[in-house]
C-alpha atoms as a PDB file:
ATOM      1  CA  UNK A   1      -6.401  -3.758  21.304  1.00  0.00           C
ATOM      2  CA  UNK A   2      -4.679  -2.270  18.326  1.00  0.00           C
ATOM      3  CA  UNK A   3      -6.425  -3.850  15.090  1.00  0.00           C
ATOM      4  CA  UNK A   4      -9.925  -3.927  16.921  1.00  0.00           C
ATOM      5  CA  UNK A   5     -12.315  -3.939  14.116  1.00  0.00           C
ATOM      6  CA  UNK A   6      -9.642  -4.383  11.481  1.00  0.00           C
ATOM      7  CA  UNK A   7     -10.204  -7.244   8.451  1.00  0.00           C
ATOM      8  CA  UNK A   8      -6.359  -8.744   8.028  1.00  0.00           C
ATOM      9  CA  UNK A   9      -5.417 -10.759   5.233  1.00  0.00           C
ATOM     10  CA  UNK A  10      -2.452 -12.956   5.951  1.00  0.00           C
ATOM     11  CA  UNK A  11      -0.729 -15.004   2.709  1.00  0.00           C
ATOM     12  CA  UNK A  12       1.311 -18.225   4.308  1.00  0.00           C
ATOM     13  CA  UNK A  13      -0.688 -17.842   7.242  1.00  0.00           C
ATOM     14  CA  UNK A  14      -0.580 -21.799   8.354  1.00  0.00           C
ATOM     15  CA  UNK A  15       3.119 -22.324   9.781  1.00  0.00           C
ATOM     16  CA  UNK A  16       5.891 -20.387  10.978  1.00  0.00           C
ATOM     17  CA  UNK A  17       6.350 -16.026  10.494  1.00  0.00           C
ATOM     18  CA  UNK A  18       2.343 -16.176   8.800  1.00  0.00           C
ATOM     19  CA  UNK A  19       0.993 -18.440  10.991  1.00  0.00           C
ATOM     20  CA  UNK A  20       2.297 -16.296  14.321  1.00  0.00           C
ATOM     21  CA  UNK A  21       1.138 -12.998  12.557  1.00  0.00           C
ATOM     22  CA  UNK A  22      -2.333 -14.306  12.196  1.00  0.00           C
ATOM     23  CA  UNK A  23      -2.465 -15.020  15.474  1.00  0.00           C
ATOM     24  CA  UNK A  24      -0.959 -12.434  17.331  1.00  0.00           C
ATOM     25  CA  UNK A  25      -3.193 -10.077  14.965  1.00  0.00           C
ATOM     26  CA  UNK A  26      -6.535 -11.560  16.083  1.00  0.00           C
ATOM     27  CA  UNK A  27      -5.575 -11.501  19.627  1.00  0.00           C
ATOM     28  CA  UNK A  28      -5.529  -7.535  19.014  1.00  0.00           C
ATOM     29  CA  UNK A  29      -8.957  -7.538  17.924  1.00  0.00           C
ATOM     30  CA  UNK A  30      -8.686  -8.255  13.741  1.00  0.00           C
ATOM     31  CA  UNK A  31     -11.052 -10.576  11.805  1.00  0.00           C
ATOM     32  CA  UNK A  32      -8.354 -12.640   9.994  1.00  0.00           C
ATOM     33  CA  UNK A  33      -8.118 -14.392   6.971  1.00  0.00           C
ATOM     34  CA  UNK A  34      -5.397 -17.068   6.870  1.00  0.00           C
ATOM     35  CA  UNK A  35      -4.616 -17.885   3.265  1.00  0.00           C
ATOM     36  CA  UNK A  36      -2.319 -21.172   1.792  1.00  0.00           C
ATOM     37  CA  UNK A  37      -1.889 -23.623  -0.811  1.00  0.00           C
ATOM     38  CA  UNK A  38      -2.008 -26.416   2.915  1.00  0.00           C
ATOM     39  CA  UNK A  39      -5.496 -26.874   3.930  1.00  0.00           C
ATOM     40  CA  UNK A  40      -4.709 -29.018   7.028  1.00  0.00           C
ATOM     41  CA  UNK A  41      -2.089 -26.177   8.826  1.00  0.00           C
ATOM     42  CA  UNK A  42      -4.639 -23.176   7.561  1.00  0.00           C
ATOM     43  CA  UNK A  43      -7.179 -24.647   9.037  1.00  0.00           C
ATOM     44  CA  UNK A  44      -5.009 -25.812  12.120  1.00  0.00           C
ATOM     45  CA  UNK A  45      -4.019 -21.898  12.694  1.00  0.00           C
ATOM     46  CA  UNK A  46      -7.997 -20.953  12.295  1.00  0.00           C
ATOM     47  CA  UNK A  47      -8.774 -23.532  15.071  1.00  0.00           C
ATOM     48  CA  UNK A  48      -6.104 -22.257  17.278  1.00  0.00           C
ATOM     49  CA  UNK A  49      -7.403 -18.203  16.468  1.00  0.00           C
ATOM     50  CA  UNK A  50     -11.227 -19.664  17.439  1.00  0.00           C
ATOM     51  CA  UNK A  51     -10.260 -21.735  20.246  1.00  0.00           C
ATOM     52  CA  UNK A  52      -8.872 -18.268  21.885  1.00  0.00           C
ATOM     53  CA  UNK A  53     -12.052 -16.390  21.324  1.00  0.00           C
ATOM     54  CA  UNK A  54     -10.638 -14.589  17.967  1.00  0.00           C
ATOM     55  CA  UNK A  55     -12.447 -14.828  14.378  1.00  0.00           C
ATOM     56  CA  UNK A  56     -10.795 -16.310  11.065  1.00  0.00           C
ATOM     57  CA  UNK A  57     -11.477 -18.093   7.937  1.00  0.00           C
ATOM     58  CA  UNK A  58      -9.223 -20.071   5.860  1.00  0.00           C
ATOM     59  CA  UNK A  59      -9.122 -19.500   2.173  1.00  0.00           C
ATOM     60  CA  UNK A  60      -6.978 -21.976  -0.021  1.00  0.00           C
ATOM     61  CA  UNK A  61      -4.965 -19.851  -2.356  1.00  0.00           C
ATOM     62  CA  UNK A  62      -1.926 -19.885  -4.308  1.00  0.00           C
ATOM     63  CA  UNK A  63      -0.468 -16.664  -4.675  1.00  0.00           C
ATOM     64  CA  UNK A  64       1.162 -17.290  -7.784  1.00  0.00           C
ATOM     65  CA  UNK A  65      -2.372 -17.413  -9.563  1.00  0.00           C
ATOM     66  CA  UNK A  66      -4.373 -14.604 -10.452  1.00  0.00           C
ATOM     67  CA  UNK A  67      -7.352 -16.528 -10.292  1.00  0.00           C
ATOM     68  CA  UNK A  68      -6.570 -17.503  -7.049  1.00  0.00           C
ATOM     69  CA  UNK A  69      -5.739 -14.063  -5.737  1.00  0.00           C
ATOM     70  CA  UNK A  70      -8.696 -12.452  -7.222  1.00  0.00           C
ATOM     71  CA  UNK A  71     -10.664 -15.119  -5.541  1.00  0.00           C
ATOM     72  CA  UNK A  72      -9.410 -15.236  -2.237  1.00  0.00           C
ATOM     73  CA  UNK A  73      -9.503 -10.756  -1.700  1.00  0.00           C
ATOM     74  CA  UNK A  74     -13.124 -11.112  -3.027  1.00  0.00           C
ATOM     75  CA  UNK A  75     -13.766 -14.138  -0.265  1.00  0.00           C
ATOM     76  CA  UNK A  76     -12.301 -11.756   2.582  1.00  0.00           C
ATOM     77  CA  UNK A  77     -14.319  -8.919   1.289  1.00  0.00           C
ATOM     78  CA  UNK A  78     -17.359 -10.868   0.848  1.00  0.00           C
ATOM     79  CA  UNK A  79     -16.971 -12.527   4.468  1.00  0.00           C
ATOM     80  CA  UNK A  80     -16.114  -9.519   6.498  1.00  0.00           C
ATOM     81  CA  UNK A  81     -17.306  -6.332   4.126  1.00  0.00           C
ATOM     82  CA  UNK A  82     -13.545  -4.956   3.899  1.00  0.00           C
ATOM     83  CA  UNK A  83      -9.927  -5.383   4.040  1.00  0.00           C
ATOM     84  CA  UNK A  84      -7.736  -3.199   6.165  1.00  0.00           C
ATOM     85  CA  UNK A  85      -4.616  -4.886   5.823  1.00  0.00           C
ATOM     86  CA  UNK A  86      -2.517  -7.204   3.059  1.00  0.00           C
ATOM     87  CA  UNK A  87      -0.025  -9.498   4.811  1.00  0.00           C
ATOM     88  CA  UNK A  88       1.991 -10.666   2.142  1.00  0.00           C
ATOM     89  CA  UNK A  89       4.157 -13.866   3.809  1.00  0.00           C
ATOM     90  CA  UNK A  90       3.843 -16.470   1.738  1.00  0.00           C
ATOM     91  CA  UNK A  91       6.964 -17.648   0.045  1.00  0.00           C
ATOM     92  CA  UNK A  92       9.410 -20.904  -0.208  1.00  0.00           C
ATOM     93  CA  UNK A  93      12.803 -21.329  -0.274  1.00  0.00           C
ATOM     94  CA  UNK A  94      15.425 -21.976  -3.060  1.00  0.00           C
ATOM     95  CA  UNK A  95      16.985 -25.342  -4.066  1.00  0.00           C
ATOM     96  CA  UNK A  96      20.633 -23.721  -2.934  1.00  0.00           C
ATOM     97  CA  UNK A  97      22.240 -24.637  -6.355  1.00  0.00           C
ATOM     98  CA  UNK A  98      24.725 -22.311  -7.631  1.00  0.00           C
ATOM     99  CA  UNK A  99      23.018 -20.240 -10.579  1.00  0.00           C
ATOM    100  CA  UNK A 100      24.742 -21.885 -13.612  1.00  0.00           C
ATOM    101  CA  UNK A 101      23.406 -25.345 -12.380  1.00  0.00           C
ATOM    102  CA  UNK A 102      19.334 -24.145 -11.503  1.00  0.00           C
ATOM    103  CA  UNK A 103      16.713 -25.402 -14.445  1.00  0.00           C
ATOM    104  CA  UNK A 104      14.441 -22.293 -15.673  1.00  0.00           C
ATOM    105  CA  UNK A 105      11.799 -24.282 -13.285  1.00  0.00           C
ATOM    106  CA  UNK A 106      13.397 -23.442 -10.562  1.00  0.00           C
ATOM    107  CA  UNK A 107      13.928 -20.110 -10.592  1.00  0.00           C
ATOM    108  CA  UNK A 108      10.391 -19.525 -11.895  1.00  0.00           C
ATOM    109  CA  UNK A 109       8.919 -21.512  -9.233  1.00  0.00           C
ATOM    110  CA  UNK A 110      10.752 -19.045  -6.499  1.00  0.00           C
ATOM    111  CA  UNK A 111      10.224 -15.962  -8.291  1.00  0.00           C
ATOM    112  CA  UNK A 112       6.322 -16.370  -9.134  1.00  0.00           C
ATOM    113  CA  UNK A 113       5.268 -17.367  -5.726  1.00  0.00           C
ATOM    114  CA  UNK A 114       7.979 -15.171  -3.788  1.00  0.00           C
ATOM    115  CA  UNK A 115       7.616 -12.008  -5.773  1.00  0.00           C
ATOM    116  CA  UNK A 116       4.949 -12.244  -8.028  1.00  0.00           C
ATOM    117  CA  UNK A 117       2.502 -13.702  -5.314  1.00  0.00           C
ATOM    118  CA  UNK A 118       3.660 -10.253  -3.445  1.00  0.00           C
ATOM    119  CA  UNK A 119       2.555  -8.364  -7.060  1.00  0.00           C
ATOM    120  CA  UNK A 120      -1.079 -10.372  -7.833  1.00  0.00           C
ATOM    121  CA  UNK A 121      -2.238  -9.766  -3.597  1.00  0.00           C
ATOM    122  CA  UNK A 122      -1.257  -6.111  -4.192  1.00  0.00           C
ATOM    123  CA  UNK A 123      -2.654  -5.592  -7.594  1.00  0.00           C
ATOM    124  CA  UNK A 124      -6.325  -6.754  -5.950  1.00  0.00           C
ATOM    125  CA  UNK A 125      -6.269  -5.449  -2.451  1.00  0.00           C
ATOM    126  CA  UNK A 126      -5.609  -1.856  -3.265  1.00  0.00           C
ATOM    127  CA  UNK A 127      -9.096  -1.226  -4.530  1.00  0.00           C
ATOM    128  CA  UNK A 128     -10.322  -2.712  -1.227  1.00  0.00           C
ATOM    129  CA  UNK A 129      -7.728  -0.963   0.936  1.00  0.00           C
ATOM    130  CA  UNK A 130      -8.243   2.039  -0.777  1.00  0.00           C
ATOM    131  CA  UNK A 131     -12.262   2.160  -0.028  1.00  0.00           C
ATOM    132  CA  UNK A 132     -11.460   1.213   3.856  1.00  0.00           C
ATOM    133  CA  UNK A 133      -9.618   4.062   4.228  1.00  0.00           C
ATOM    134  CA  UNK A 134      -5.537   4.156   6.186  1.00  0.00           C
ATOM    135  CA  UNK A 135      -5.167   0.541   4.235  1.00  0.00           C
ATOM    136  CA  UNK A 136      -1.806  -0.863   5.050  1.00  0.00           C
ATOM    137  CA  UNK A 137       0.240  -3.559   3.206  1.00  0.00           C
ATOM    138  CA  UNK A 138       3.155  -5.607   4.840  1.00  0.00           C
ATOM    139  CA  UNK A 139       5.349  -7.491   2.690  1.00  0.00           C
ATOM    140  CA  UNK A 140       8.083  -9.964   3.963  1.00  0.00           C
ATOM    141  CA  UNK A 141      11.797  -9.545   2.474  1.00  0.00           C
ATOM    142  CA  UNK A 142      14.835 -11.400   3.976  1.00  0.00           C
ATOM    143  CA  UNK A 143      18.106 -10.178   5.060  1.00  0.00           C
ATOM    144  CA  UNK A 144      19.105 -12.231   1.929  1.00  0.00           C
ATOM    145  CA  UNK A 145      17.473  -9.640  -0.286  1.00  0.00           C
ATOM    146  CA  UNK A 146      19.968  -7.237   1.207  1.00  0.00           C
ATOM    147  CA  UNK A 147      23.440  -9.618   1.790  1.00  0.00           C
ATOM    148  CA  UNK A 148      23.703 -13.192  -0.148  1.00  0.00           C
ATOM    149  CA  UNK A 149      25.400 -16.477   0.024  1.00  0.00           C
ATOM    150  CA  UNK A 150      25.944 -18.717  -2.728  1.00  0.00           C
ATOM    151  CA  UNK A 151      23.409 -21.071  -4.417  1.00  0.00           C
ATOM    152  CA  UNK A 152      20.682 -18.811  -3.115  1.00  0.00           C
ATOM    153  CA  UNK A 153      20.369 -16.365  -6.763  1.00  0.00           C
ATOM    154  CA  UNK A 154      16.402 -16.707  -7.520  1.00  0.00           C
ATOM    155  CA  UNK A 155      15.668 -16.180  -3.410  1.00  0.00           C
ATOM    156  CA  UNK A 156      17.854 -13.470  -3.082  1.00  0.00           C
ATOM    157  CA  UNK A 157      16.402 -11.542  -6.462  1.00  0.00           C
ATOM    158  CA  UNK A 158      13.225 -12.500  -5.534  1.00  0.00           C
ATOM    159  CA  UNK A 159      13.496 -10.851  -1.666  1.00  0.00           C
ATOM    160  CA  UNK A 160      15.720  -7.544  -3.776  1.00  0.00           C
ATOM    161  CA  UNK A 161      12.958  -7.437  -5.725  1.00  0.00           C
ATOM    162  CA  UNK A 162      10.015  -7.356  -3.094  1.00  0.00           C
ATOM    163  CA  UNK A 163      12.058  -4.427  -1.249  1.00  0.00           C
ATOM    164  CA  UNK A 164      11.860  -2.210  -4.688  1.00  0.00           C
ATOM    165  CA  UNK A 165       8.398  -3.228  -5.294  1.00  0.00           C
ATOM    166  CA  UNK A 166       8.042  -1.944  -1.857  1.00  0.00           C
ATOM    167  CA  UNK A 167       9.533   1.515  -2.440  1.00  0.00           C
ATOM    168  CA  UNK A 168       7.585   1.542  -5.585  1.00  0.00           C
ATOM    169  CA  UNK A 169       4.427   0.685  -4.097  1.00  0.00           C
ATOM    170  CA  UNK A 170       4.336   3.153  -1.533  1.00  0.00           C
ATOM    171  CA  UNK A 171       4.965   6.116  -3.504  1.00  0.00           C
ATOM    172  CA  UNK A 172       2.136   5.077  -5.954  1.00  0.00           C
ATOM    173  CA  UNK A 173      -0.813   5.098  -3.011  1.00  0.00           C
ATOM    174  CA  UNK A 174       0.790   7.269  -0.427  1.00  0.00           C
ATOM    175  CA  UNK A 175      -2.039  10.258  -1.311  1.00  0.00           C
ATOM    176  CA  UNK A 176      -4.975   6.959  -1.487  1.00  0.00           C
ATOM    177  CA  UNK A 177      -3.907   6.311   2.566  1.00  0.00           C
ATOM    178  CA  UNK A 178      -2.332   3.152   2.109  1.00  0.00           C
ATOM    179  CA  UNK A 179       0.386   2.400   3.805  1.00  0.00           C
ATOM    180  CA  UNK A 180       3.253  -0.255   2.800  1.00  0.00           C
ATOM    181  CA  UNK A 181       6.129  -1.323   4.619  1.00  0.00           C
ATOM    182  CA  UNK A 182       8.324  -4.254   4.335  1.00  0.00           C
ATOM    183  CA  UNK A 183       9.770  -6.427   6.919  1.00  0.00           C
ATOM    184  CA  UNK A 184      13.386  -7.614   7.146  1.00  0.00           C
ATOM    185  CA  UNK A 185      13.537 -11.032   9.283  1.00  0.00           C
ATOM    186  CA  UNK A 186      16.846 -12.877   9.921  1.00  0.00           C
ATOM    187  CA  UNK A 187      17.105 -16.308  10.809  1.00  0.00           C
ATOM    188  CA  UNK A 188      14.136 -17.410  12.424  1.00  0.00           C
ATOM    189  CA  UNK A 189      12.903 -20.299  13.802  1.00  0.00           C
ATOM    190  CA  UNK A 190      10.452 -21.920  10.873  1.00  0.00           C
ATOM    191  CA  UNK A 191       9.608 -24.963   9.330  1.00  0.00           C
ATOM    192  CA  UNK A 192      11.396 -23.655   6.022  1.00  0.00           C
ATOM    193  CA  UNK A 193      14.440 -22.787   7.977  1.00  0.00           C
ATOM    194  CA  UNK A 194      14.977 -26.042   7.952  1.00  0.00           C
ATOM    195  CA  UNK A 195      13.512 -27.205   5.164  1.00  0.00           C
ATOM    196  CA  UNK A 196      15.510 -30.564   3.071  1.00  0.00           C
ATOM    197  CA  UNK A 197      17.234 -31.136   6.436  1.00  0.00           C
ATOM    198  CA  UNK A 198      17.508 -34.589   8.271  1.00  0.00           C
ATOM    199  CA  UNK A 199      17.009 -34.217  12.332  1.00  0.00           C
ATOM    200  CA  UNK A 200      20.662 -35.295  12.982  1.00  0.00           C
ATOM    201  CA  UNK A 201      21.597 -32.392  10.136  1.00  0.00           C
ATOM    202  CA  UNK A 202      19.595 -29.817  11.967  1.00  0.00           C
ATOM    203  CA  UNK A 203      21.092 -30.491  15.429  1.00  0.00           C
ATOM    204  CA  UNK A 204      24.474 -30.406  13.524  1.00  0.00           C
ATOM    205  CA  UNK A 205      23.529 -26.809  11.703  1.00  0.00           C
ATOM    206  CA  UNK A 206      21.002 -24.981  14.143  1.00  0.00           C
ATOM    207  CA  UNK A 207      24.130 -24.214  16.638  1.00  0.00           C
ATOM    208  CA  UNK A 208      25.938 -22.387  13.999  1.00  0.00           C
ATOM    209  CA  UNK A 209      22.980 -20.405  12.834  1.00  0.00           C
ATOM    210  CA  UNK A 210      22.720 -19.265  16.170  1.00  0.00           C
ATOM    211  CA  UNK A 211      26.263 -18.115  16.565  1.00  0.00           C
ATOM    212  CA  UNK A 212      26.648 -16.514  13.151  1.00  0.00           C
ATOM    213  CA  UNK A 213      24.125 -14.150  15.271  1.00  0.00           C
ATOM    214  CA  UNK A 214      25.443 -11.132  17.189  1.00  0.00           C
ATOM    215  CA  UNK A 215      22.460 -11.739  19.950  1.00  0.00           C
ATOM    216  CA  UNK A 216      23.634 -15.624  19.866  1.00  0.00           C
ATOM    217  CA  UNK A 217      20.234 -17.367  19.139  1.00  0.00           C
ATOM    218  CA  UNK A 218      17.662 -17.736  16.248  1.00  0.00           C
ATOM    219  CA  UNK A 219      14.923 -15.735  15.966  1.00  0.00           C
ATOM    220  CA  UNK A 220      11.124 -16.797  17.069  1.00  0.00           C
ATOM    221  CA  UNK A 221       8.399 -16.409  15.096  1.00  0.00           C
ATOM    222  CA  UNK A 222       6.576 -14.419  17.740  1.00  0.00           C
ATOM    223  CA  UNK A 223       9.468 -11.594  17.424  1.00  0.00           C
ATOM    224  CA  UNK A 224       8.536 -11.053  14.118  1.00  0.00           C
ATOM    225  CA  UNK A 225       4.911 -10.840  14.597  1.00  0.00           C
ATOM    226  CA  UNK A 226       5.327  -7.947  17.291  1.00  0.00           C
ATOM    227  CA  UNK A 227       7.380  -6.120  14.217  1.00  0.00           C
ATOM    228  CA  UNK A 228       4.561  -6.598  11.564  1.00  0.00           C
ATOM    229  CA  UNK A 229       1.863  -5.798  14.212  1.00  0.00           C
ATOM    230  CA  UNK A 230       3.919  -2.411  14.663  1.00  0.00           C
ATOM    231  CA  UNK A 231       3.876  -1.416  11.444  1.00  0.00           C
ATOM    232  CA  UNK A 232      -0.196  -2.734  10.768  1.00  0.00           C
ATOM    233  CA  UNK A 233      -1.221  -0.374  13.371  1.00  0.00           C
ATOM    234  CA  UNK A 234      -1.358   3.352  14.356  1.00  0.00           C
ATOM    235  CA  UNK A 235       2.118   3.310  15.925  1.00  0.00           C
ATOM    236  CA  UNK A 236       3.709   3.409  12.762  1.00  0.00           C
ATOM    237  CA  UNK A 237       1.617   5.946  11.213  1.00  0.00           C
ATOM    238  CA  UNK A 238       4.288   7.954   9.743  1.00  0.00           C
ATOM    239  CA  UNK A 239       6.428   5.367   7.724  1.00  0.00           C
ATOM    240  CA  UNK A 240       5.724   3.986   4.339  1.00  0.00           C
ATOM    241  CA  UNK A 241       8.217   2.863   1.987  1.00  0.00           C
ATOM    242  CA  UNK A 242      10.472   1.332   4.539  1.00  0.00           C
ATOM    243  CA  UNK A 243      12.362  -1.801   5.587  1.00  0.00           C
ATOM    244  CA  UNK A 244      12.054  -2.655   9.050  1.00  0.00           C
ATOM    245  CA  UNK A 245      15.200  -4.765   9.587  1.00  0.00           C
ATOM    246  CA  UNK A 246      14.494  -7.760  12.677  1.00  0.00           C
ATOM    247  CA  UNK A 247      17.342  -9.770  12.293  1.00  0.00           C
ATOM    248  CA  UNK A 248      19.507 -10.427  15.693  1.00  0.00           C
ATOM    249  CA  UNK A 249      21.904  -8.162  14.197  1.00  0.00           C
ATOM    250  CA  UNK A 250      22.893 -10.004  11.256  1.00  0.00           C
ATOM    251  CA  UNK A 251      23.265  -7.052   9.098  1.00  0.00           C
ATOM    252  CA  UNK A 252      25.118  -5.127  11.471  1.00  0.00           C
ATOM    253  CA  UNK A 253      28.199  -7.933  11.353  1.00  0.00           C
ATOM    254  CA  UNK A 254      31.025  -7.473   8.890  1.00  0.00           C
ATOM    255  CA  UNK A 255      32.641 -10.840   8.055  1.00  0.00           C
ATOM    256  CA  UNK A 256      36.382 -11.062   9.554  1.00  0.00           C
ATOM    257  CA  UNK A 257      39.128 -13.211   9.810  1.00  0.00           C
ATOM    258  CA  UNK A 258      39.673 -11.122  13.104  1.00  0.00           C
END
């Protein structure tokens, strides 16, 4: 098993990209805490992790709070006497209103749980990662950080901004032997992929997702795990400071008329 004896802390850990990281990460032998503001699909992911022989805990957090952050690395630590690696998943979507038309809400409600929920988990992991020794940090971007559509400004800035923080981040605790990497999903099969749309709207949509794909289908959350479990482990043991693009393709496609 790769993470055997590893403590993993995974932010967003009850549905979707988190919720198949914890998972797959216990099944390789880490002691996982599954953090989120939803008690009922934390605790749901925990079950399924215990049911299959694994070990996790379920803290209630919102990343946007200090408090909460502070709380929630000191819970892990406390429960399993380190932390090895920082997941940081959690995140929600934007209202897709143009940028002249969102409130100041808005935009701060996607930026301080999208980005600064990536800066507060940091800010109190390191210590811990740092006294564990070859610490590693994951954060999750979106292709969106990279290309954009309209009516998706405080997403997009807030997944630009976790792939500087990123860079940033790496160079600052390369020489303490922590690693951090950032992953690049496309479109992916989640409950915030189709988030604000009716069942008769998604059967209408999902078809086109899939086709503005080069590989012709939507990504699983599964695939994504296998990416984040590559870079949490030994196999990636050379790269920090890098985006690690799992997108169908996506970013490889030029529009055309053609």
């Amino acid at each position: 098993m790769k993470l055997c004896d590893k403590v993993a802390l995974v932010t967003g850990g009850g549905t979707g990209i988190g919720r198949a990281i914890a998972v797959l990460f216990a099944q390789e032998g880490a002691q996982v805490v599954v953090a989120g503001r939803t008690e009922a699909t934390g605790i749901a992911t925990v079950n399924d992790i215990r049911r299959a022989g694994g070990t996790a805990l379920f803290v209630r957090a919102d990343v946007s709070h200090a408090a909460d952050v502070e709380r929630l690395v000191e819970t892990t630590v406390n429960q399993f006497g380190r932390l090895d690696i920082l997941v940081n998943n959690a995140g929600i979507g934007g209202t897709g209103t143009l940028l002249a038309e969102t409130t100041e809400e808005e935009w701060d409600a996607v930026l301080d749980v999208n980005l600064k929920g990536h800066f507060l988990c940091c800010k109190y992991a390191i210590p811990h990662l740092r006294a564990a020794g070859n610490g590693v940090i994951i954060n999750t971007s979106s292709v969106l950080g990279c290309l954009t559509l309209p009516g998706t400004s405080a997403y997009s800035a807030s997944k630009a901004g976790i792939l500087a923080l990123t860079k940033v981040l790496a160079l600052e605790v390369a020489r303490d032997g922590i690693r951090v990497n950032c992953l690049v999903p496309g479109s992916v099969d989640t409950p915030m992929m189709w988030e604000g749309l009716t069942d008769e709207e998604r059967r209408a949509v999902e078809p086109l997702v899939a086709d503005a794909e080069p590989v012709g289908r939507i990504g699983r959350p599964e695939e994504i795990a296998r990416a984040a479990l590559f870079l949490a482990c030994e196999d990636s043991s050379f790269m920090t400071g890098a985006p690690l693009i799992v997108d169908g393709g996506l970013l490889a496609k030029i529009a055309t008329v053609r």
